[in-house]
C-alpha atoms as a PDB file:
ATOM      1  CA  UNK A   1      64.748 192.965  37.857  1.00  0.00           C
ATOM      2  CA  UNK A   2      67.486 191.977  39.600  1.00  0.00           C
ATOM      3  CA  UNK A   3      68.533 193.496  43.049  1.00  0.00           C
ATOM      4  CA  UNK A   4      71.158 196.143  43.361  1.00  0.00           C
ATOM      5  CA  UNK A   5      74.446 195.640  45.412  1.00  0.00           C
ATOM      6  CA  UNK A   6      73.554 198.585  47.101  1.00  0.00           C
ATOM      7  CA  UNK A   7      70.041 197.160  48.195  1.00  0.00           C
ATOM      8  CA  UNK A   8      71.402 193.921  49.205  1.00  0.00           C
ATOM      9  CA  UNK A   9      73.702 195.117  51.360  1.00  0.00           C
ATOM     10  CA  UNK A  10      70.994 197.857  52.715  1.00  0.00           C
ATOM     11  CA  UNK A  11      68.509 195.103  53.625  1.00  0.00           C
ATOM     12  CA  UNK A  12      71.287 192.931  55.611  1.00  0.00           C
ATOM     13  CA  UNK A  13      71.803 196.226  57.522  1.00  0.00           C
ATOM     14  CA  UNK A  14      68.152 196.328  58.488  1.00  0.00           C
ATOM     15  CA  UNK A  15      68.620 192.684  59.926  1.00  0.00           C
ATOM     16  CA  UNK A  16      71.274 193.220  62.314  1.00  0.00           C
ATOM     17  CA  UNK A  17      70.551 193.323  65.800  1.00  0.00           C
ATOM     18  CA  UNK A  18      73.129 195.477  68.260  1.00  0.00           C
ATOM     19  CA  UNK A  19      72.898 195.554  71.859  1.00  0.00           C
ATOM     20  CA  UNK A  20      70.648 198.335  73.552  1.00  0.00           C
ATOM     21  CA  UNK A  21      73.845 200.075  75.179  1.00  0.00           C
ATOM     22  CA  UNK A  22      72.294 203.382  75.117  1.00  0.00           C
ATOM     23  CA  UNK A  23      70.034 201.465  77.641  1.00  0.00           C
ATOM     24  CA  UNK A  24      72.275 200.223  79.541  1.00  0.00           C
ATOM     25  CA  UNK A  25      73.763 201.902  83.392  1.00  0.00           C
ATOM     26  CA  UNK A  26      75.698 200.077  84.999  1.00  0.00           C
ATOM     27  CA  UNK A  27      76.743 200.748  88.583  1.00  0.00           C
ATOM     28  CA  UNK A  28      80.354 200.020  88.110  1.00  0.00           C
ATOM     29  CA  UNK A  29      83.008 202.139  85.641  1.00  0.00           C
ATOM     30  CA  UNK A  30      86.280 202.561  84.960  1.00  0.00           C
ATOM     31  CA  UNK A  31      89.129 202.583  81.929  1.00  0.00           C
ATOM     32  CA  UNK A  32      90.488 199.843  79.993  1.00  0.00           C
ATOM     33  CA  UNK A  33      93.483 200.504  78.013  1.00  0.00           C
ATOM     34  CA  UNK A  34      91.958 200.083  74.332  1.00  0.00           C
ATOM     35  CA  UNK A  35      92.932 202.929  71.689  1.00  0.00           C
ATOM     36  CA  UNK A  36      91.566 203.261  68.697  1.00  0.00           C
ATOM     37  CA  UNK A  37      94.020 204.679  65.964  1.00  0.00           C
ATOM     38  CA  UNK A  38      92.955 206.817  63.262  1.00  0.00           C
ATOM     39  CA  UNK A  39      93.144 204.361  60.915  1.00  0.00           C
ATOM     40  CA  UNK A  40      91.246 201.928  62.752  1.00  0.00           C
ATOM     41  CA  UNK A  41      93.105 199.663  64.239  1.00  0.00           C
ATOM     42  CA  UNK A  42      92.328 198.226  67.701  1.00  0.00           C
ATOM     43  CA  UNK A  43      95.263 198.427  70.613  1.00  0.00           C
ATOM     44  CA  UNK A  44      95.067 196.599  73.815  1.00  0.00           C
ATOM     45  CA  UNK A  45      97.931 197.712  76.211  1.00  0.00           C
ATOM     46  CA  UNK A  46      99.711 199.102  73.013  1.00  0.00           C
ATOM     47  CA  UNK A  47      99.833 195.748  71.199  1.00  0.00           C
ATOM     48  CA  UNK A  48      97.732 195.553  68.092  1.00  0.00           C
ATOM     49  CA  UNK A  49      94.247 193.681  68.305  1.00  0.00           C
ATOM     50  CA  UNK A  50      94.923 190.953  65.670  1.00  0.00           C
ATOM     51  CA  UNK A  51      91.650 188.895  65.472  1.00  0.00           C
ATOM     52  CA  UNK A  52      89.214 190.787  63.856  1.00  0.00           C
ATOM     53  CA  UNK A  53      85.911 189.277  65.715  1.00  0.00           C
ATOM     54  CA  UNK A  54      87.160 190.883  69.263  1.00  0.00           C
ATOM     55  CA  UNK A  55      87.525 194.207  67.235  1.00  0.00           C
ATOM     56  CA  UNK A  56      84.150 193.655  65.846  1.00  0.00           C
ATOM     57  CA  UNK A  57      82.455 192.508  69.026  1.00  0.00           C
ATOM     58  CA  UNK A  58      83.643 195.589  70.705  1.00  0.00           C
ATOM     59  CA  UNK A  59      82.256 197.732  68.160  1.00  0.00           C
ATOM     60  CA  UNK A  60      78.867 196.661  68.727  1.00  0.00           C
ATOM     61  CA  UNK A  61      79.027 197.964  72.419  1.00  0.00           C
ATOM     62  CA  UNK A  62      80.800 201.505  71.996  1.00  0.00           C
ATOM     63  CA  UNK A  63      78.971 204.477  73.185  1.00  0.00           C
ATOM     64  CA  UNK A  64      79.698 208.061  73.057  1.00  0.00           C
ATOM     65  CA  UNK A  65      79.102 210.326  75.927  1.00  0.00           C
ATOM     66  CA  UNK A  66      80.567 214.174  76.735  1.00  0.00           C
ATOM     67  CA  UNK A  67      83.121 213.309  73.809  1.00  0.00           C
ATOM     68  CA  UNK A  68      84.371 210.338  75.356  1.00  0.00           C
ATOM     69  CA  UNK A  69      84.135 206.956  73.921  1.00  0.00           C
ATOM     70  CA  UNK A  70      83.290 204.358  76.278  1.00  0.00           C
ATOM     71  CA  UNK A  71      82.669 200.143  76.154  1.00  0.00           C
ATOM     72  CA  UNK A  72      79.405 199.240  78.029  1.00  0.00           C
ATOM     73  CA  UNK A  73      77.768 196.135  78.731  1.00  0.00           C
ATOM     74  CA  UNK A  74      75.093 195.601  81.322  1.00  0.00           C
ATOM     75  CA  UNK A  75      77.429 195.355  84.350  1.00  0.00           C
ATOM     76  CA  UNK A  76      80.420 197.530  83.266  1.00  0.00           C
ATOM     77  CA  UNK A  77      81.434 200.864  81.639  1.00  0.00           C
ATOM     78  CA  UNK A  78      85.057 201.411  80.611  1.00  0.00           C
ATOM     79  CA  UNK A  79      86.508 204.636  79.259  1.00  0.00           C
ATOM     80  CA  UNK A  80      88.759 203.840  75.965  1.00  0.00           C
ATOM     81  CA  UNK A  81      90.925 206.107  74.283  1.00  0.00           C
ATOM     82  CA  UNK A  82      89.951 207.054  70.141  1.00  0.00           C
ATOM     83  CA  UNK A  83      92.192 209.360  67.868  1.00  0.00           C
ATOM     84  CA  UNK A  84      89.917 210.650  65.684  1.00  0.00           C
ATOM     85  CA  UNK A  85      86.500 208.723  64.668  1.00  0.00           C
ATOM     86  CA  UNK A  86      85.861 204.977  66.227  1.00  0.00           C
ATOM     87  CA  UNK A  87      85.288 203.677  62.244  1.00  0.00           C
ATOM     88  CA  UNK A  88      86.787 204.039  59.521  1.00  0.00           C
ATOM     89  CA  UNK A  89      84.341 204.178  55.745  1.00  0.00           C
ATOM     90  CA  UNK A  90      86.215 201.766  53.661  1.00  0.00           C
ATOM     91  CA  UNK A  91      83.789 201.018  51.257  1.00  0.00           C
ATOM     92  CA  UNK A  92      81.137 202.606  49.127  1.00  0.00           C
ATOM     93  CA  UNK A  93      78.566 201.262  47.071  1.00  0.00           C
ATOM     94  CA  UNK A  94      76.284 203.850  44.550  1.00  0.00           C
ATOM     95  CA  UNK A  95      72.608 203.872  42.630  1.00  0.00           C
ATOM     96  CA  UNK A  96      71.002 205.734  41.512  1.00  0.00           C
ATOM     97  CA  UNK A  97      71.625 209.827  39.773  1.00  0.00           C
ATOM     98  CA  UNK A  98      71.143 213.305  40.722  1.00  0.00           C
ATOM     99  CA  UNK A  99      68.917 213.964  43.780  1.00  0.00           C
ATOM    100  CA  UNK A 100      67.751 210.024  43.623  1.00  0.00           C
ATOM    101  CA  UNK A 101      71.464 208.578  44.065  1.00  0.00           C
ATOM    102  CA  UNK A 102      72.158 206.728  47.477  1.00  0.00           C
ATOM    103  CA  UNK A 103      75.236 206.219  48.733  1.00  0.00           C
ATOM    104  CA  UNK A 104      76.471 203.543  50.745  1.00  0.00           C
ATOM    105  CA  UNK A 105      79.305 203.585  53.279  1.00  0.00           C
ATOM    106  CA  UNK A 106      80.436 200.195  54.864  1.00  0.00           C
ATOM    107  CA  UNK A 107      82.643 200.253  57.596  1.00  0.00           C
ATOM    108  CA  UNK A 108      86.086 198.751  58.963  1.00  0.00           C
ATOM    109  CA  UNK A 109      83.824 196.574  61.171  1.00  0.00           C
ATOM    110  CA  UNK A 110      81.104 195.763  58.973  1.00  0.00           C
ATOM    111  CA  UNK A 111      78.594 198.321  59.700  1.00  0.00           C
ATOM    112  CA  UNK A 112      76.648 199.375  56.774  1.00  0.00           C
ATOM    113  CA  UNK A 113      75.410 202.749  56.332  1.00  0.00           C
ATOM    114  CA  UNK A 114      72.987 204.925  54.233  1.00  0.00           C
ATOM    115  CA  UNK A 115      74.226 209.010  53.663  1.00  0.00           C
ATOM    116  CA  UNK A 116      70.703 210.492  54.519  1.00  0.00           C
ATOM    117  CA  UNK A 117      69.147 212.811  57.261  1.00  0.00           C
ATOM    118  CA  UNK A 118      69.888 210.605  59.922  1.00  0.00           C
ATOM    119  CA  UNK A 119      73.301 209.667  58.656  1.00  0.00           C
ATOM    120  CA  UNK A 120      74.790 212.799  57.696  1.00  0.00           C
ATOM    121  CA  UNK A 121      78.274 213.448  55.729  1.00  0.00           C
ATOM    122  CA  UNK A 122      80.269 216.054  57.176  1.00  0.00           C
ATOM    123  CA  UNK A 123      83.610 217.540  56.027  1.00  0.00           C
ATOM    124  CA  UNK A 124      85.801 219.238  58.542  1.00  0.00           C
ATOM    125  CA  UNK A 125      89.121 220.882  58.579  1.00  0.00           C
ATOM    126  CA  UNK A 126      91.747 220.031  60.506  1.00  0.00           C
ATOM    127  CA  UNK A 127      94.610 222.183  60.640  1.00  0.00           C
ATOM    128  CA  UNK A 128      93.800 222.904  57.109  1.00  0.00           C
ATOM    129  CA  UNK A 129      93.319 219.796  55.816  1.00  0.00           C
ATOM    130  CA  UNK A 130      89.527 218.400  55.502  1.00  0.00           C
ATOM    131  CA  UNK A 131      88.577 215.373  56.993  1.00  0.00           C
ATOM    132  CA  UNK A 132      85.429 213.669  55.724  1.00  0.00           C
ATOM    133  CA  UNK A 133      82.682 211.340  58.159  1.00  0.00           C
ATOM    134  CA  UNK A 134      79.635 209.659  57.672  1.00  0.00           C
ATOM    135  CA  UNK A 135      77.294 209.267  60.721  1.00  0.00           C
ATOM    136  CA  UNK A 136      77.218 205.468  61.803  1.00  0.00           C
ATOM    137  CA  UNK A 137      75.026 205.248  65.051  1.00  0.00           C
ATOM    138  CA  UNK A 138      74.474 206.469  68.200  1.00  0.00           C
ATOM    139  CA  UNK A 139      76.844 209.866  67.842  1.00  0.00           C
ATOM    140  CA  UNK A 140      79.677 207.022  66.372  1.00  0.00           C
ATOM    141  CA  UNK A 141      81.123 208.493  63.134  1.00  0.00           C
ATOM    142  CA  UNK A 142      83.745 206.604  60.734  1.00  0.00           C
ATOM    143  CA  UNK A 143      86.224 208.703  58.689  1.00  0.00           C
ATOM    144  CA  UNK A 144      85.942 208.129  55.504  1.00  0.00           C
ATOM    145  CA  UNK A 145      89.438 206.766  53.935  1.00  0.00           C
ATOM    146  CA  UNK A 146      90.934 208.899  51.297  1.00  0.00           C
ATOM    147  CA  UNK A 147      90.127 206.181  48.849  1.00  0.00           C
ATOM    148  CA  UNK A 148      86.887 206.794  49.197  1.00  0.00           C
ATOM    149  CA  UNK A 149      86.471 210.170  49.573  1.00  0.00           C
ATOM    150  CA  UNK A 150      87.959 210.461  46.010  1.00  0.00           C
ATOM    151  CA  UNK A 151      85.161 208.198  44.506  1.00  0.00           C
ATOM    152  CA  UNK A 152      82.586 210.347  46.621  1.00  0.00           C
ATOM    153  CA  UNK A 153      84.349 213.573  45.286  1.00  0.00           C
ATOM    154  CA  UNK A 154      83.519 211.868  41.640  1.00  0.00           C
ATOM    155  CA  UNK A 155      80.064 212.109  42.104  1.00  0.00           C
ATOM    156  CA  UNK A 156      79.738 215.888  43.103  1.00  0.00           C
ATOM    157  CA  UNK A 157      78.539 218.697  41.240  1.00  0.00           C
ATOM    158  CA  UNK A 158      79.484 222.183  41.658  1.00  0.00           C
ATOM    159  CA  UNK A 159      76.833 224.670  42.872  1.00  0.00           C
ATOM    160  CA  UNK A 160      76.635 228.284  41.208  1.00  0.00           C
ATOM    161  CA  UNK A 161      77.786 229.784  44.506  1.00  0.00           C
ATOM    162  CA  UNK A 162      81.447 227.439  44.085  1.00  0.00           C
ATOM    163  CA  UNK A 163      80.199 224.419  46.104  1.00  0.00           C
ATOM    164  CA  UNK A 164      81.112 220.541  45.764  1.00  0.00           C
ATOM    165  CA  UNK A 165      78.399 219.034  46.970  1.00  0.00           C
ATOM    166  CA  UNK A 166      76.703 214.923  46.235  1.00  0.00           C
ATOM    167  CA  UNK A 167      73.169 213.995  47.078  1.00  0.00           C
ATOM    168  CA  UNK A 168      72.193 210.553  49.065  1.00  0.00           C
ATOM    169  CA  UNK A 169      68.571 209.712  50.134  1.00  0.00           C
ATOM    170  CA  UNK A 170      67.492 213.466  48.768  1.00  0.00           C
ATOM    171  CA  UNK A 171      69.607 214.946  51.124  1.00  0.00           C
ATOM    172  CA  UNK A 172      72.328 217.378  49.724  1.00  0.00           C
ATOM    173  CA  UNK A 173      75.845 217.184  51.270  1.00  0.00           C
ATOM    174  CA  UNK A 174      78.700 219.085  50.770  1.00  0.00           C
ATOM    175  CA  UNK A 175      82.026 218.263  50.269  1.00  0.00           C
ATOM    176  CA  UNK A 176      83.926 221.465  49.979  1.00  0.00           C
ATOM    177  CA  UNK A 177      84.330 224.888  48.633  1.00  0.00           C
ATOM    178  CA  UNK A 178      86.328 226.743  45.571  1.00  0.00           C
ATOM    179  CA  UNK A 179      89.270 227.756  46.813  1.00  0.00           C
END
C-alpha cells in the first residue's frame, strides 16, 4: 500500500530537530526590531525580510513568554514585535473520515503539524470576526489563512445542538456556531 501524503509529510516532521530554546537563559536581553505581520511576513527595521532561510532560521528559535514573543539563542534574548500569531497555516493535507480523519497543517515556514490534543484548533473572535489557529509548538500558534479555513470548514459536520465542528487524531474541534 502505498504511503499517504499526509504520512509522508508526518514522518519528516518527526525527523526535524529544533533547538532546545525553552532551555536556554541567557544572561543578556534586549529588543531587536523584527515584526511579524499578520500575514507572515518578516520585517527588519520596517524593510521586508526577503530571503526566506533567515525567516526560517529565526523561526526555529522563537519563544513565547508573558505574551511576548522573543528570539533566543544560548547567549542572547531579544524581544520582537508579532501582530497576531508568529505562523501562518498555509497548507492542509487530509486522511482519513469521521472520528479517524487527521488533519494536517503546514506552515509559512515549513513546520508541519498534526490537529490533535497537543495541537489544538481554536477559533476566536475578533471584533466579530473569527479567527482560526492551530497549535504549532511551544505556546507558538499559526493562523490559519482563509484559504484554508474554507477547506477545513468542508470537512465539518453540524452537531444537534447547531455546532460546526471537524475531528483530527480523535479529537473533536469546533469551528463555529449557528448563528
Amino acid at each position: 500500500m502505498p504511503t499517504s501524503t499526509l504520512q509522508t509529510l508526518l514522518d519528516a516532521a518527526r525527523q526535524r530537530r529544533l533547538p532546545p530554546v525553552e532551555s536556554w537563559n541567557p544572561s543578556r536581553e534586549g529588543e531587536i526590531d523584527i515584526r511579524i505581520a499578520a500575514n507572515g511576513n518578516w520585517y527588519h527595521e520596517g524593510g521586508l525580510i526577503r530571503r526566506f532561510a533567515i525567516a526560517k532560521l529565526f523561526s526555529t528559535i522563537l519563544r513565547v513568554e508573558d505574551g511576548h514573543h522573543y528570539l533566543v539563542t544560548p547567549v542572547e534574548k531579544l524581544k520582537i514585535r508579532v501582530d497576531d500569531a508568529p505562523f501562518v497555516a498555509t497548507d492542509m493535507e487530509t486522511d482519513g473520515e469521521g472520528r479517524q480523519r487527521r488533519i494536517l497543517f503546514t506552515t509559512n515556514v515549513g513546520d508541519v503539524v498534526l490537529a490533535d490534543s497537543e495541537h489544538p484548533i481554536v477559533v476566536e473572535d475578533h471584533d466579530g470576526e473569527p479567527r482560526p489557529y492551530v497549535a504549532v509548538r511551544r505556546d507558538l500558534r499559526a493562523l490559519i489563512a482563509r484559504s484554508v479555513f474554507y477547506r477545513l470548514a468542508d470537512l465539518a459536520s453540524e452537531t444537534p445542538q447547531g455546532e460546526f465542528a471537524v475531528w483530527s487524531s480523535g479529537r473533536r474541534f469546533v469551528l463555529g456556531n449557528r448563528a
